[in-house]
C-alpha atoms as a PDB file:
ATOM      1  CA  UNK A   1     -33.823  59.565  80.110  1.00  0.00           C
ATOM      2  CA  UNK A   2     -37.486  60.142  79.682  1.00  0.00           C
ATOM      3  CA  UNK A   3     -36.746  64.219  78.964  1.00  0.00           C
ATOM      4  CA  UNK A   4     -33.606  63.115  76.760  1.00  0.00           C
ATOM      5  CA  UNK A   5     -35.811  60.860  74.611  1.00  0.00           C
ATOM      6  CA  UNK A   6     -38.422  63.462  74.333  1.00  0.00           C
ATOM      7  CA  UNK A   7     -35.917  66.439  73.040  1.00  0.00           C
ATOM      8  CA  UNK A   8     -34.111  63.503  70.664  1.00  0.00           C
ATOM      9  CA  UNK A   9     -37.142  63.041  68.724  1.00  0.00           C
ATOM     10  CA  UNK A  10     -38.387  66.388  69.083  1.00  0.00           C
ATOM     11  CA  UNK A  11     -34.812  67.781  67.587  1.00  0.00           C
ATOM     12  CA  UNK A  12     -36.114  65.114  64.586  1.00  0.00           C
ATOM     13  CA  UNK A  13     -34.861  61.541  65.389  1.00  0.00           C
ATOM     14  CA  UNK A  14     -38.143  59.756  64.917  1.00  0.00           C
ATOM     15  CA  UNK A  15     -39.689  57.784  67.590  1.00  0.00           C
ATOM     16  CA  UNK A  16     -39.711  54.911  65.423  1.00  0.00           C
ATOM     17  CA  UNK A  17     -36.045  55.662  64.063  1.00  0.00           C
ATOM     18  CA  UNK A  18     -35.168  55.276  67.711  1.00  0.00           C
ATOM     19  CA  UNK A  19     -36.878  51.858  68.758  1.00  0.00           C
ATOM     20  CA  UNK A  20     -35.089  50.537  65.495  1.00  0.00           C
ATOM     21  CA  UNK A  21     -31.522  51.408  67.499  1.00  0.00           C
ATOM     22  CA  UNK A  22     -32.681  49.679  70.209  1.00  0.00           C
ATOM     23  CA  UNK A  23     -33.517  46.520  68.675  1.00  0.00           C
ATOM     24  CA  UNK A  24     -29.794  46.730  67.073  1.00  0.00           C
ATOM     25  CA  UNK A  25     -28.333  47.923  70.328  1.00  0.00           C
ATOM     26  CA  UNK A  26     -30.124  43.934  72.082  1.00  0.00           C
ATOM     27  CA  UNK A  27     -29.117  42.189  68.717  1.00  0.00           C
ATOM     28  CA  UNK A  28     -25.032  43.271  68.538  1.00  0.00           C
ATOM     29  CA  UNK A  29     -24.921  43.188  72.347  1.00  0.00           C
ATOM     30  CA  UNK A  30     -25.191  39.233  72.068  1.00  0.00           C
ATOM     31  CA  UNK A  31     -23.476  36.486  70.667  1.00  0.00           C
ATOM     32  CA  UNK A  32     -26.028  34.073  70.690  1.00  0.00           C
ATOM     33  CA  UNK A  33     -28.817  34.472  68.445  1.00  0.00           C
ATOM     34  CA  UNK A  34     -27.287  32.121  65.322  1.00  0.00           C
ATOM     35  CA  UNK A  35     -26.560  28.988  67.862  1.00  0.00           C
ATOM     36  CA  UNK A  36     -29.944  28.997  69.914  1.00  0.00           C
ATOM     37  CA  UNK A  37     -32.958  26.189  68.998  1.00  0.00           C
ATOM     38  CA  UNK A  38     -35.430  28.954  69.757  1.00  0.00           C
ATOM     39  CA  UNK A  39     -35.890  32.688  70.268  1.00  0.00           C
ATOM     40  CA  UNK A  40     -39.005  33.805  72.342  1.00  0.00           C
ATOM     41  CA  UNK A  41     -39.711  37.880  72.172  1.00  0.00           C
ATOM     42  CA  UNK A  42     -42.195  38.365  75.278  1.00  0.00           C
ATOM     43  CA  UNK A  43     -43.672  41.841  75.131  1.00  0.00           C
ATOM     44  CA  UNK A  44     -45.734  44.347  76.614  1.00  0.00           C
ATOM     45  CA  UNK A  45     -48.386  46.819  75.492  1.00  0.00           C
ATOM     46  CA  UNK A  46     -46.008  49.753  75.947  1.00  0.00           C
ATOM     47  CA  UNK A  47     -42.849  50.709  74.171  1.00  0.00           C
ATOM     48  CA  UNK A  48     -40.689  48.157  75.975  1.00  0.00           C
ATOM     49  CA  UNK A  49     -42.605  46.043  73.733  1.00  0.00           C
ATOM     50  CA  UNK A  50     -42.163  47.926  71.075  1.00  0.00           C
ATOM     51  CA  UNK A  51     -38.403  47.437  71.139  1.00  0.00           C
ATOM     52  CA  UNK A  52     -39.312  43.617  71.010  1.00  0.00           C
ATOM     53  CA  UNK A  53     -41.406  43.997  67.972  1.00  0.00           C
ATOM     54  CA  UNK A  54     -38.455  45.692  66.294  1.00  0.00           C
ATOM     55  CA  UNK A  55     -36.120  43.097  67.163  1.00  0.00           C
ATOM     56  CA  UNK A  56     -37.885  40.404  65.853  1.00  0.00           C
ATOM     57  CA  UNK A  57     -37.421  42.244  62.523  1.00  0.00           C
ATOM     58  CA  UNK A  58     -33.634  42.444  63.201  1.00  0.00           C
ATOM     59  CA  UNK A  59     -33.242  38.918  64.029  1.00  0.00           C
ATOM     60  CA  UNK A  60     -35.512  37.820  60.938  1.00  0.00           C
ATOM     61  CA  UNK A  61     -33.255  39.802  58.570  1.00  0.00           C
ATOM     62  CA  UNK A  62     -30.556  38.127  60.105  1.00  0.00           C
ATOM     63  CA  UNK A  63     -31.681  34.610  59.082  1.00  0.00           C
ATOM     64  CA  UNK A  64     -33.162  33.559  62.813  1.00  0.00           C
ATOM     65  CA  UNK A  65     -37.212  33.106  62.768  1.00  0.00           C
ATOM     66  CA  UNK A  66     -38.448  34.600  66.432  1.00  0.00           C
ATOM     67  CA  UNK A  67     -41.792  33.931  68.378  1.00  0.00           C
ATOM     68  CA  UNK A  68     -43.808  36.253  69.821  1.00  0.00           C
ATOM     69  CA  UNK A  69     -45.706  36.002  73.069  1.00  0.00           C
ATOM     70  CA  UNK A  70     -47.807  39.513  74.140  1.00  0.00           C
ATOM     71  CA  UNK A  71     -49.617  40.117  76.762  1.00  0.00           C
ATOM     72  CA  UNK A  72     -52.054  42.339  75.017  1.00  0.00           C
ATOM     73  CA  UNK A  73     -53.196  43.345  71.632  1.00  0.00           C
ATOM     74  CA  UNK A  74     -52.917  47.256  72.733  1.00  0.00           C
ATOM     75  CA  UNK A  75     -49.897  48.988  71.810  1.00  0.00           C
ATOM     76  CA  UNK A  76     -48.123  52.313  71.738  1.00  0.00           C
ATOM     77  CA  UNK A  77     -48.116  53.966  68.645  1.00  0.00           C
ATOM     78  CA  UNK A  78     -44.496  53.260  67.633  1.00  0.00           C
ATOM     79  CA  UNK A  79     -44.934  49.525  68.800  1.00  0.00           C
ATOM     80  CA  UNK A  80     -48.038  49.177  66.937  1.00  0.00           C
ATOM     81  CA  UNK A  81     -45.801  50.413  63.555  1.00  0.00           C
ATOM     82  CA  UNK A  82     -43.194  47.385  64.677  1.00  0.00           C
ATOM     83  CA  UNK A  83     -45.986  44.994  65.279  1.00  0.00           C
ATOM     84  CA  UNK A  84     -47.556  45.486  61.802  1.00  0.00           C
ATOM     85  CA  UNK A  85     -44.634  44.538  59.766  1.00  0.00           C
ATOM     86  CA  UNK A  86     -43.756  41.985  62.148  1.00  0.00           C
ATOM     87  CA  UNK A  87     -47.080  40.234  60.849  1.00  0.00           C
ATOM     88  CA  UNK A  88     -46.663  41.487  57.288  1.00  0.00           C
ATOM     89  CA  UNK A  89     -43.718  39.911  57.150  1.00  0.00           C
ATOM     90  CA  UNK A  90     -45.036  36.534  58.422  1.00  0.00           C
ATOM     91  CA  UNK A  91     -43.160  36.119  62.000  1.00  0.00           C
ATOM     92  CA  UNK A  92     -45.747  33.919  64.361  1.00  0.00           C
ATOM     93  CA  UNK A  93     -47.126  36.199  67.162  1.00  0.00           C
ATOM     94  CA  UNK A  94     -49.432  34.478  69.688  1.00  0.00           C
ATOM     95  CA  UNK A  95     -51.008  35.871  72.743  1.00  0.00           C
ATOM     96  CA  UNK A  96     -48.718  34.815  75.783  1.00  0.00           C
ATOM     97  CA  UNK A  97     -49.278  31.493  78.410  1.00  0.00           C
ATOM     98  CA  UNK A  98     -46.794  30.962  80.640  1.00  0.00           C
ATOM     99  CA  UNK A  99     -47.399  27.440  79.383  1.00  0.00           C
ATOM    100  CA  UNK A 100     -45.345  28.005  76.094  1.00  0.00           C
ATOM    101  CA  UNK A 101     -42.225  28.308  78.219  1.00  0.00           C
ATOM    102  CA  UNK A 102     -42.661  25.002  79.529  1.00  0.00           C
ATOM    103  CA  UNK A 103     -39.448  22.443  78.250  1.00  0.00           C
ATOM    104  CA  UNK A 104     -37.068  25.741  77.401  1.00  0.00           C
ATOM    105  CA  UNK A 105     -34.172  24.529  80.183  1.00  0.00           C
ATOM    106  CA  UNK A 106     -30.934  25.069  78.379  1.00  0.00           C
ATOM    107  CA  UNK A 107     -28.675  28.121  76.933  1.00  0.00           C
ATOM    108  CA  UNK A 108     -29.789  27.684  73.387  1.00  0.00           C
ATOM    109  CA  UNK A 109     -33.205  28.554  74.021  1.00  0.00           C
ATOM    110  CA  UNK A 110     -33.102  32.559  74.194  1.00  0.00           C
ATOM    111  CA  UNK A 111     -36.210  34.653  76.043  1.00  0.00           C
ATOM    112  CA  UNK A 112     -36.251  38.097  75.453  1.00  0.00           C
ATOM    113  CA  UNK A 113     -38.291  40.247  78.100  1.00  0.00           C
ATOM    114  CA  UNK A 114     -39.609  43.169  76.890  1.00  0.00           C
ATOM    115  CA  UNK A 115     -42.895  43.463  79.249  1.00  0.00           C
ATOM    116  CA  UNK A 116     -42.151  46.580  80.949  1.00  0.00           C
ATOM    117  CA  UNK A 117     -39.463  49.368  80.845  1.00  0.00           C
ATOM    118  CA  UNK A 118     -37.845  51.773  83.199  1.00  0.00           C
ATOM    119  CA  UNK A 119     -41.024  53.808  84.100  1.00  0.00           C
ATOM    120  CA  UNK A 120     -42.489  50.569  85.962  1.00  0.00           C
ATOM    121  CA  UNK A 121     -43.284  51.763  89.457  1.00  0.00           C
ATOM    122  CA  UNK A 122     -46.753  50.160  90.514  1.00  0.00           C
ATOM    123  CA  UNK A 123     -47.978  46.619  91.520  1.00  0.00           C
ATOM    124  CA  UNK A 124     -47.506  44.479  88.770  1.00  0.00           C
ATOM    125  CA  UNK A 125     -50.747  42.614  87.621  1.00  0.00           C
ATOM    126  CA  UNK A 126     -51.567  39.058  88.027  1.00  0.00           C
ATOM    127  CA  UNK A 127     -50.771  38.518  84.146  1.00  0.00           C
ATOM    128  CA  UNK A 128     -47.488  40.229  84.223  1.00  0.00           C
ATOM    129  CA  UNK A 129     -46.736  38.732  87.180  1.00  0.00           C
ATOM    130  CA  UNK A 130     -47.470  35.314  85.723  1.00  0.00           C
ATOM    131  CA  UNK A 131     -45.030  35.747  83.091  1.00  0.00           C
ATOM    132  CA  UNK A 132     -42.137  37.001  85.399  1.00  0.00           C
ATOM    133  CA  UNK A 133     -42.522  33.863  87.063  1.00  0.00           C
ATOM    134  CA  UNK A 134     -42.824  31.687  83.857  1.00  0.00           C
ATOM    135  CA  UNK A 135     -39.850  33.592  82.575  1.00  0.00           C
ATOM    136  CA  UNK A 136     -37.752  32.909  85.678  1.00  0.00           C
ATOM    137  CA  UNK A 137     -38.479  29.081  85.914  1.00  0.00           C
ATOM    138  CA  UNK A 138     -37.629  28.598  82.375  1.00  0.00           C
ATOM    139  CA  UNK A 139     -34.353  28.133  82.229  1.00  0.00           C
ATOM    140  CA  UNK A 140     -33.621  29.733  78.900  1.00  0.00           C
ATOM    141  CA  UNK A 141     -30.939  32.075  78.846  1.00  0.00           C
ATOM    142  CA  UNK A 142     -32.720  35.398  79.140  1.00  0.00           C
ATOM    143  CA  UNK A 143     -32.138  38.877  78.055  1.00  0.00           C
ATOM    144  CA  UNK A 144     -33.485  41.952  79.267  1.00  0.00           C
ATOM    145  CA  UNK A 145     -34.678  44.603  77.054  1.00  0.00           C
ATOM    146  CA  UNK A 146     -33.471  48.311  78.817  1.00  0.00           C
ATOM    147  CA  UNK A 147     -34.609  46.762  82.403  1.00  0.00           C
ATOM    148  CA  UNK A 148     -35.424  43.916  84.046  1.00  0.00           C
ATOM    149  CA  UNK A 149     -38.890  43.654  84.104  1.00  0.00           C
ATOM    150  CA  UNK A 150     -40.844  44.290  87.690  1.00  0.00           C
ATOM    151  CA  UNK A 151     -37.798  46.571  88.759  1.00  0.00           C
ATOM    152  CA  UNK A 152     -38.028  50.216  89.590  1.00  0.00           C
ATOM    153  CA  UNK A 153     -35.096  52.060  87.301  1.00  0.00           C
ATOM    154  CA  UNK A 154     -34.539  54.463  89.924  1.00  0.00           C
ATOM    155  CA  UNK A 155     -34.258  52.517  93.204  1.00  0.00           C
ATOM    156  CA  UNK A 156     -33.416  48.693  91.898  1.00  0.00           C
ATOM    157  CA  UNK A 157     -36.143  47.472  94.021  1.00  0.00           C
ATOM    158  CA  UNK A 158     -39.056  44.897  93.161  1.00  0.00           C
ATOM    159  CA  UNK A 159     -41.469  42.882  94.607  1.00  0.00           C
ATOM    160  CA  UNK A 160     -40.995  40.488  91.559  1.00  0.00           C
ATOM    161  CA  UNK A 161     -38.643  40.529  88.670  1.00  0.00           C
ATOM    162  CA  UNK A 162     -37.080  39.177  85.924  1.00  0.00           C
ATOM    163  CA  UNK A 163     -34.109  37.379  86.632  1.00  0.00           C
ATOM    164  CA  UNK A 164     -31.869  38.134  83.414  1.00  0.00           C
ATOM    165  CA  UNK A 165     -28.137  36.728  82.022  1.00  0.00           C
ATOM    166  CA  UNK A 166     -28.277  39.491  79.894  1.00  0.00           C
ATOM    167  CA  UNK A 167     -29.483  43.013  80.510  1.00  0.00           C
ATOM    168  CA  UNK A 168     -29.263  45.564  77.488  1.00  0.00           C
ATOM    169  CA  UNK A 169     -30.091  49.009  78.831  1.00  0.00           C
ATOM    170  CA  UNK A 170     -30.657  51.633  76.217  1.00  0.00           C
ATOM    171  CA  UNK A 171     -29.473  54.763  75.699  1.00  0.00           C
ATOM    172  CA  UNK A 172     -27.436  55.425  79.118  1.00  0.00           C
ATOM    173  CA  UNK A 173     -27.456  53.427  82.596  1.00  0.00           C
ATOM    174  CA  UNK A 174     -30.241  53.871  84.704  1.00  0.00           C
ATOM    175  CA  UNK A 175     -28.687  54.035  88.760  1.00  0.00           C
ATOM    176  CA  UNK A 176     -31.546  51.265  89.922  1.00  0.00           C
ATOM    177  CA  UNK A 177     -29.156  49.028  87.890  1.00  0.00           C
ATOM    178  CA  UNK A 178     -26.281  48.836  89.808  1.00  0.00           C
ATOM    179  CA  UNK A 179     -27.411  49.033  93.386  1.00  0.00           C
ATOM    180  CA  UNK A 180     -26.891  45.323  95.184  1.00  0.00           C
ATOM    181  CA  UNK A 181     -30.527  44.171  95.273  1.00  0.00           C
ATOM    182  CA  UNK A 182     -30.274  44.780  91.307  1.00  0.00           C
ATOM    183  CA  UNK A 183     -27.458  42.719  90.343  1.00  0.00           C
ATOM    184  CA  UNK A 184     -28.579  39.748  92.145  1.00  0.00           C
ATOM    185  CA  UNK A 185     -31.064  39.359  89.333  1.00  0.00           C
ATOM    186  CA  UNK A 186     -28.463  40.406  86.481  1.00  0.00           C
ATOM    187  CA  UNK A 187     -26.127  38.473  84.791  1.00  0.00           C
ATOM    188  CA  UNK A 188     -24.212  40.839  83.055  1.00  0.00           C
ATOM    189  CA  UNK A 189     -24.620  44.646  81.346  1.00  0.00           C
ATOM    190  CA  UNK A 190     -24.495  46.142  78.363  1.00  0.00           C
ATOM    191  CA  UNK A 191     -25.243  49.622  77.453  1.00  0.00           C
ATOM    192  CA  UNK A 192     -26.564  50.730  73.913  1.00  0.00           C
ATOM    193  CA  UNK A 193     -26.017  54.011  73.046  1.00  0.00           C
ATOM    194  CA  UNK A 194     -28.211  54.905  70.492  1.00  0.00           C
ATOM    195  CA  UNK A 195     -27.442  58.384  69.908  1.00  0.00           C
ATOM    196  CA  UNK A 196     -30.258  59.701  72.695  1.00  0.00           C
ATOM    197  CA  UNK A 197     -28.405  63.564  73.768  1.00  0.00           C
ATOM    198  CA  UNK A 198     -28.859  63.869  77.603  1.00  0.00           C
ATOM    199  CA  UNK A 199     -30.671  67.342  78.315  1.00  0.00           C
ATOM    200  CA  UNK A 200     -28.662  67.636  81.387  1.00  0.00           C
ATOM    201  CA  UNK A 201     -25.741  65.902  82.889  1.00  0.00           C
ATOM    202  CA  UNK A 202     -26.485  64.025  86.397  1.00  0.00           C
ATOM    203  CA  UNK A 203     -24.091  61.613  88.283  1.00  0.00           C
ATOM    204  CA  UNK A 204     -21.742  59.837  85.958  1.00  0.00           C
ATOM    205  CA  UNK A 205     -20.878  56.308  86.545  1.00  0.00           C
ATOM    206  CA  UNK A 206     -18.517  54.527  85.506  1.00  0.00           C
ATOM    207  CA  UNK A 207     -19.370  51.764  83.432  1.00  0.00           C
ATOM    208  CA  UNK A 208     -15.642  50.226  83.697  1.00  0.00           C
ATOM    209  CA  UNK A 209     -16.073  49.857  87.122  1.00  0.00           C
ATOM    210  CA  UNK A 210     -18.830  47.332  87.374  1.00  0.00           C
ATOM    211  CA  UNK A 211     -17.088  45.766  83.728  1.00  0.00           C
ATOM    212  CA  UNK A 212     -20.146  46.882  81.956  1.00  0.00           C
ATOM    213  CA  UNK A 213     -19.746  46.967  78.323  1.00  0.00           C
ATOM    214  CA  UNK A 214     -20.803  49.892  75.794  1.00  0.00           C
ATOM    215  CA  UNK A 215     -21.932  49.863  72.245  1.00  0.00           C
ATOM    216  CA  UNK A 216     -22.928  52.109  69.896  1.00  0.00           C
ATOM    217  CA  UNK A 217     -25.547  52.316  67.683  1.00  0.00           C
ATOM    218  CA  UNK A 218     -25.409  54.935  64.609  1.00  0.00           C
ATOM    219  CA  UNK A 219     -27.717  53.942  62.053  1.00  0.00           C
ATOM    220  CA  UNK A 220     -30.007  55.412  60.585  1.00  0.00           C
ATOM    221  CA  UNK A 221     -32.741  52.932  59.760  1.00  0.00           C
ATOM    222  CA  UNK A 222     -36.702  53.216  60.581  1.00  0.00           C
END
Protein backbone atom coordinates (compact mmCIF):
# COMPACT_ATOMS: atom_id res chain seq x y z
CA UNK A 1 0.00 0.00 0.00
CA UNK A 2 2.92 2.16 0.87
CA UNK A 3 4.45 1.63 -3.01
CA UNK A 4 0.73 2.04 -4.38
CA UNK A 5 0.35 5.39 -2.59
CA UNK A 6 3.70 6.50 -3.71
CA UNK A 7 3.09 5.74 -7.69
CA UNK A 8 -0.75 7.32 -7.12
CA UNK A 9 0.59 10.59 -6.34
CA UNK A 10 3.55 10.33 -8.34
CA UNK A 11 1.17 9.47 -11.59
CA UNK A 12 -0.40 13.13 -10.21
CA UNK A 13 -3.11 12.46 -7.53
CA UNK A 14 -1.84 14.89 -4.94
CA UNK A 15 -0.90 13.82 -1.57
CA UNK A 16 -3.27 16.17 -0.20
CA UNK A 17 -6.04 15.26 -2.91
CA UNK A 18 -5.67 11.83 -1.38
CA UNK A 19 -5.99 12.47 2.51
CA UNK A 20 -9.19 14.50 1.41
CA UNK A 21 -10.67 10.81 0.11
CA UNK A 22 -9.88 9.47 3.14
CA UNK A 23 -11.58 11.76 5.35
CA UNK A 24 -14.78 11.12 2.94
CA UNK A 25 -14.08 7.43 2.79
CA UNK A 26 -14.43 7.62 7.49
CA UNK A 27 -17.33 10.22 7.01
CA UNK A 28 -19.82 8.05 4.37
CA UNK A 29 -18.65 4.83 6.04
CA UNK A 30 -20.81 5.92 9.20
CA UNK A 31 -24.13 6.70 10.07
CA UNK A 32 -23.60 8.45 13.07
CA UNK A 33 -22.06 11.70 12.94
CA UNK A 34 -25.61 13.94 12.83
CA UNK A 35 -27.07 12.01 16.14
CA UNK A 36 -23.84 12.06 18.42
CA UNK A 37 -23.51 14.90 21.52
CA UNK A 38 -19.83 15.05 20.67
CA UNK A 39 -17.18 14.18 18.09
CA UNK A 40 -13.51 13.87 19.39
CA UNK A 41 -10.71 13.64 16.35
CA UNK A 42 -7.52 12.25 18.34
CA UNK A 43 -4.48 12.51 16.11
CA UNK A 44 -1.00 11.88 15.60
CA UNK A 45 2.01 13.75 14.24
CA UNK A 46 2.07 11.60 11.10
CA UNK A 47 -0.35 11.26 8.26
CA UNK A 48 -2.81 9.10 10.18
CA UNK A 49 -3.35 12.35 11.70
CA UNK A 50 -3.51 14.00 8.86
CA UNK A 51 -6.57 12.08 7.71
CA UNK A 52 -8.12 13.35 11.09
CA UNK A 53 -7.37 16.91 10.34
CA UNK A 54 -9.18 16.46 7.03
CA UNK A 55 -12.11 15.00 8.52
CA UNK A 56 -12.78 17.50 10.83
CA UNK A 57 -13.21 19.70 7.73
CA UNK A 58 -15.69 17.13 6.29
CA UNK A 59 -17.71 16.88 9.31
CA UNK A 60 -17.70 20.84 9.79
CA UNK A 61 -19.06 21.28 6.24
CA UNK A 62 -21.51 18.90 7.12
CA UNK A 63 -23.03 20.98 9.96
CA UNK A 64 -21.25 18.83 13.03
CA UNK A 65 -18.50 21.05 15.06
CA UNK A 66 -15.48 18.37 15.96
CA UNK A 67 -12.70 18.60 18.73
CA UNK A 68 -9.38 18.02 18.33
CA UNK A 69 -7.00 16.35 20.73
CA UNK A 70 -3.06 15.91 19.26
CA UNK A 71 -0.47 14.55 20.66
CA UNK A 72 2.02 16.87 19.14
CA UNK A 73 2.30 20.10 17.34
CA UNK A 74 4.70 18.33 14.58
CA UNK A 75 3.12 17.21 11.54
CA UNK A 76 3.68 15.74 8.11
CA UNK A 77 3.56 18.02 5.44
CA UNK A 78 0.11 17.11 4.07
CA UNK A 79 -1.30 17.05 7.74
CA UNK A 80 0.19 20.28 8.50
CA UNK A 81 -1.93 21.71 5.12
CA UNK A 82 -5.22 19.97 6.95
CA UNK A 83 -4.30 21.36 10.28
CA UNK A 84 -4.03 24.98 9.03
CA UNK A 85 -7.45 25.34 7.69
CA UNK A 86 -8.75 23.36 10.40
CA UNK A 87 -7.72 26.49 12.62
CA UNK A 88 -8.52 29.01 9.90
CA UNK A 89 -11.67 27.88 9.88
CA UNK A 90 -12.18 28.12 13.68
CA UNK A 91 -12.60 24.24 14.78
CA UNK A 92 -11.13 24.02 18.64
CA UNK A 93 -7.84 21.98 18.60
CA UNK A 94 -6.24 21.38 22.03
CA UNK A 95 -3.23 19.40 22.89
CA UNK A 96 -4.51 15.87 24.11
CA UNK A 97 -5.09 14.57 28.13
CA UNK A 98 -6.49 11.51 28.49
CA UNK A 99 -8.48 13.52 31.02
CA UNK A 100 -10.81 15.09 28.29
CA UNK A 101 -12.24 11.64 27.67
CA UNK A 102 -13.36 11.38 31.07
CA UNK A 103 -17.66 11.24 31.22
CA UNK A 104 -17.84 10.11 27.23
CA UNK A 105 -19.75 6.50 28.20
CA UNK A 106 -22.47 6.22 25.64
CA UNK A 107 -22.90 5.70 21.64
CA UNK A 108 -23.53 9.32 20.91
CA UNK A 109 -20.27 10.41 21.91
CA UNK A 110 -17.99 9.48 18.74
CA UNK A 111 -13.85 9.17 19.16
CA UNK A 112 -12.05 9.06 16.16
CA UNK A 113 -8.39 7.52 16.44
CA UNK A 114 -6.15 8.68 14.12
CA UNK A 115 -2.73 8.37 16.27
CA UNK A 116 -0.92 6.00 14.21
CA UNK A 117 -1.37 4.18 10.82
CA UNK A 118 -0.40 0.93 9.24
CA UNK A 119 3.44 1.46 9.32
CA UNK A 120 3.32 1.26 13.33
CA UNK A 121 5.78 -1.46 14.22
CA UNK A 122 7.82 -0.24 17.40
CA UNK A 123 7.05 0.20 21.18
CA UNK A 124 4.53 2.64 21.50
CA UNK A 125 5.50 5.62 23.84
CA UNK A 126 4.21 6.36 27.20
CA UNK A 127 1.99 9.28 25.62
CA UNK A 128 0.54 7.20 22.92
CA UNK A 129 0.13 4.61 25.09
CA UNK A 130 -1.77 6.83 27.50
CA UNK A 131 -4.24 7.68 25.00
CA UNK A 132 -4.90 4.02 23.79
CA UNK A 133 -5.84 3.40 27.18
CA UNK A 134 -7.95 6.63 27.66
CA UNK A 135 -9.51 5.81 24.35
CA UNK A 136 -10.41 2.25 25.37
CA UNK A 137 -11.98 3.13 28.83
CA UNK A 138 -14.10 5.73 27.33
CA UNK A 139 -16.86 4.23 26.28
CA UNK A 140 -17.62 6.34 23.26
CA UNK A 141 -18.30 4.56 20.24
CA UNK A 142 -14.97 4.64 18.45
CA UNK A 143 -13.79 4.61 14.96
CA UNK A 144 -10.61 3.74 13.58
CA UNK A 145 -8.96 5.72 11.00
CA UNK A 146 -7.14 2.95 8.30
CA UNK A 147 -5.95 0.83 11.56
CA UNK A 148 -6.41 0.40 14.89
CA UNK A 149 -3.96 2.20 16.56
CA UNK A 150 -0.91 0.11 18.42
CA UNK A 151 -1.52 -2.78 15.79
CA UNK A 152 1.02 -4.02 13.33
CA UNK A 153 -0.89 -3.97 9.65
CA UNK A 154 0.96 -6.89 8.63
CA UNK A 155 0.75 -9.42 11.49
CA UNK A 156 -2.51 -8.07 13.64
CA UNK A 157 -0.45 -8.20 16.66
CA UNK A 158 -0.04 -5.50 19.56
CA UNK A 159 1.10 -5.08 22.80
CA UNK A 160 -1.66 -2.35 23.20
CA UNK A 161 -4.37 -1.17 20.94
CA UNK A 162 -7.25 0.56 20.18
CA UNK A 163 -10.25 -1.25 20.69
CA UNK A 164 -12.59 0.13 17.76
CA UNK A 165 -16.65 -0.39 16.74
CA UNK A 166 -15.69 0.95 13.66
CA UNK A 167 -12.57 0.42 11.61
CA UNK A 168 -12.30 2.37 8.17
CA UNK A 169 -9.26 1.05 6.34
CA UNK A 170 -8.22 3.05 3.34
CA UNK A 171 -7.49 2.29 0.12
CA UNK A 172 -7.47 -1.74 0.23
CA UNK A 173 -7.41 -4.27 3.34
CA UNK A 174 -4.36 -4.66 5.06
CA UNK A 175 -4.05 -8.88 6.04
CA UNK A 176 -3.10 -7.86 9.95
CA UNK A 177 -6.86 -7.00 9.86
CA UNK A 178 -8.46 -10.06 9.65
CA UNK A 179 -6.29 -12.50 11.52
CA UNK A 180 -8.19 -13.59 15.05
CA UNK A 181 -6.10 -11.56 17.52
CA UNK A 182 -7.29 -8.50 15.21
CA UNK A 183 -10.90 -8.78 15.27
CA UNK A 184 -11.15 -9.16 18.89
CA UNK A 185 -10.47 -5.45 19.01
CA UNK A 186 -12.79 -4.61 15.86
CA UNK A 187 -16.21 -4.07 15.71
CA UNK A 188 -16.88 -4.05 12.27
CA UNK A 189 -14.98 -3.10 8.65
CA UNK A 190 -15.23 -0.95 6.11
CA UNK A 191 -12.99 -0.43 3.24
CA UNK A 192 -12.58 3.00 1.37
CA UNK A 193 -11.41 2.85 -1.86
CA UNK A 194 -10.13 5.96 -2.77
CA UNK A 195 -8.91 5.41 -6.12
CA UNK A 196 -5.11 4.31 -4.80
CA UNK A 197 -3.92 1.75 -8.20
CA UNK A 198 -2.10 -1.27 -6.59
CA UNK A 199 1.48 -1.56 -8.31
CA UNK A 200 1.20 -5.22 -8.05
CA UNK A 201 -1.46 -7.68 -7.22
CA UNK A 202 -0.79 -9.88 -3.89
CA UNK A 203 -3.31 -12.26 -2.14
CA UNK A 204 -6.87 -11.21 -2.70
CA UNK A 205 -9.33 -11.51 0.02
CA UNK A 206 -12.47 -11.55 0.01
CA UNK A 207 -14.12 -8.87 1.68
CA UNK A 208 -17.69 -10.75 1.48
CA UNK A 209 -16.41 -13.31 3.44
CA UNK A 210 -15.71 -11.63 6.71
CA UNK A 211 -19.15 -9.21 5.66
CA UNK A 212 -16.83 -6.34 5.27
CA UNK A 213 -18.32 -3.54 3.46
CA UNK A 214 -16.72 -1.41 0.46
CA UNK A 215 -17.10 2.14 -0.58
CA UNK A 216 -15.87 4.21 -2.99
CA UNK A 217 -14.55 7.39 -3.02
CA UNK A 218 -14.20 9.40 -6.51
CA UNK A 219 -13.92 12.92 -5.86
CA UNK A 220 -11.87 15.06 -6.72
CA UNK A 221 -11.53 17.63 -3.96
CA UNK A 222 -8.13 18.95 -2.19
Amino acid sequence: MRASDEATISGGVSGISLMHRAAAGIFKACDRWSRADSVIIITGSGNNGGDGFALALVLLENGISPVILTMSEKASPDAAYYRSLCADSGICIRPFEPSLLNGLSGSNNIIVDCLLGTGFNRALREDYLAAIEAINHSGAYVISADINSGMNGDTGLYDSCVRSDLTVTIGSLKKGLIVPSALERIGSITVADIGIVPVKKETLIDESLYGIKVIHITDQAS
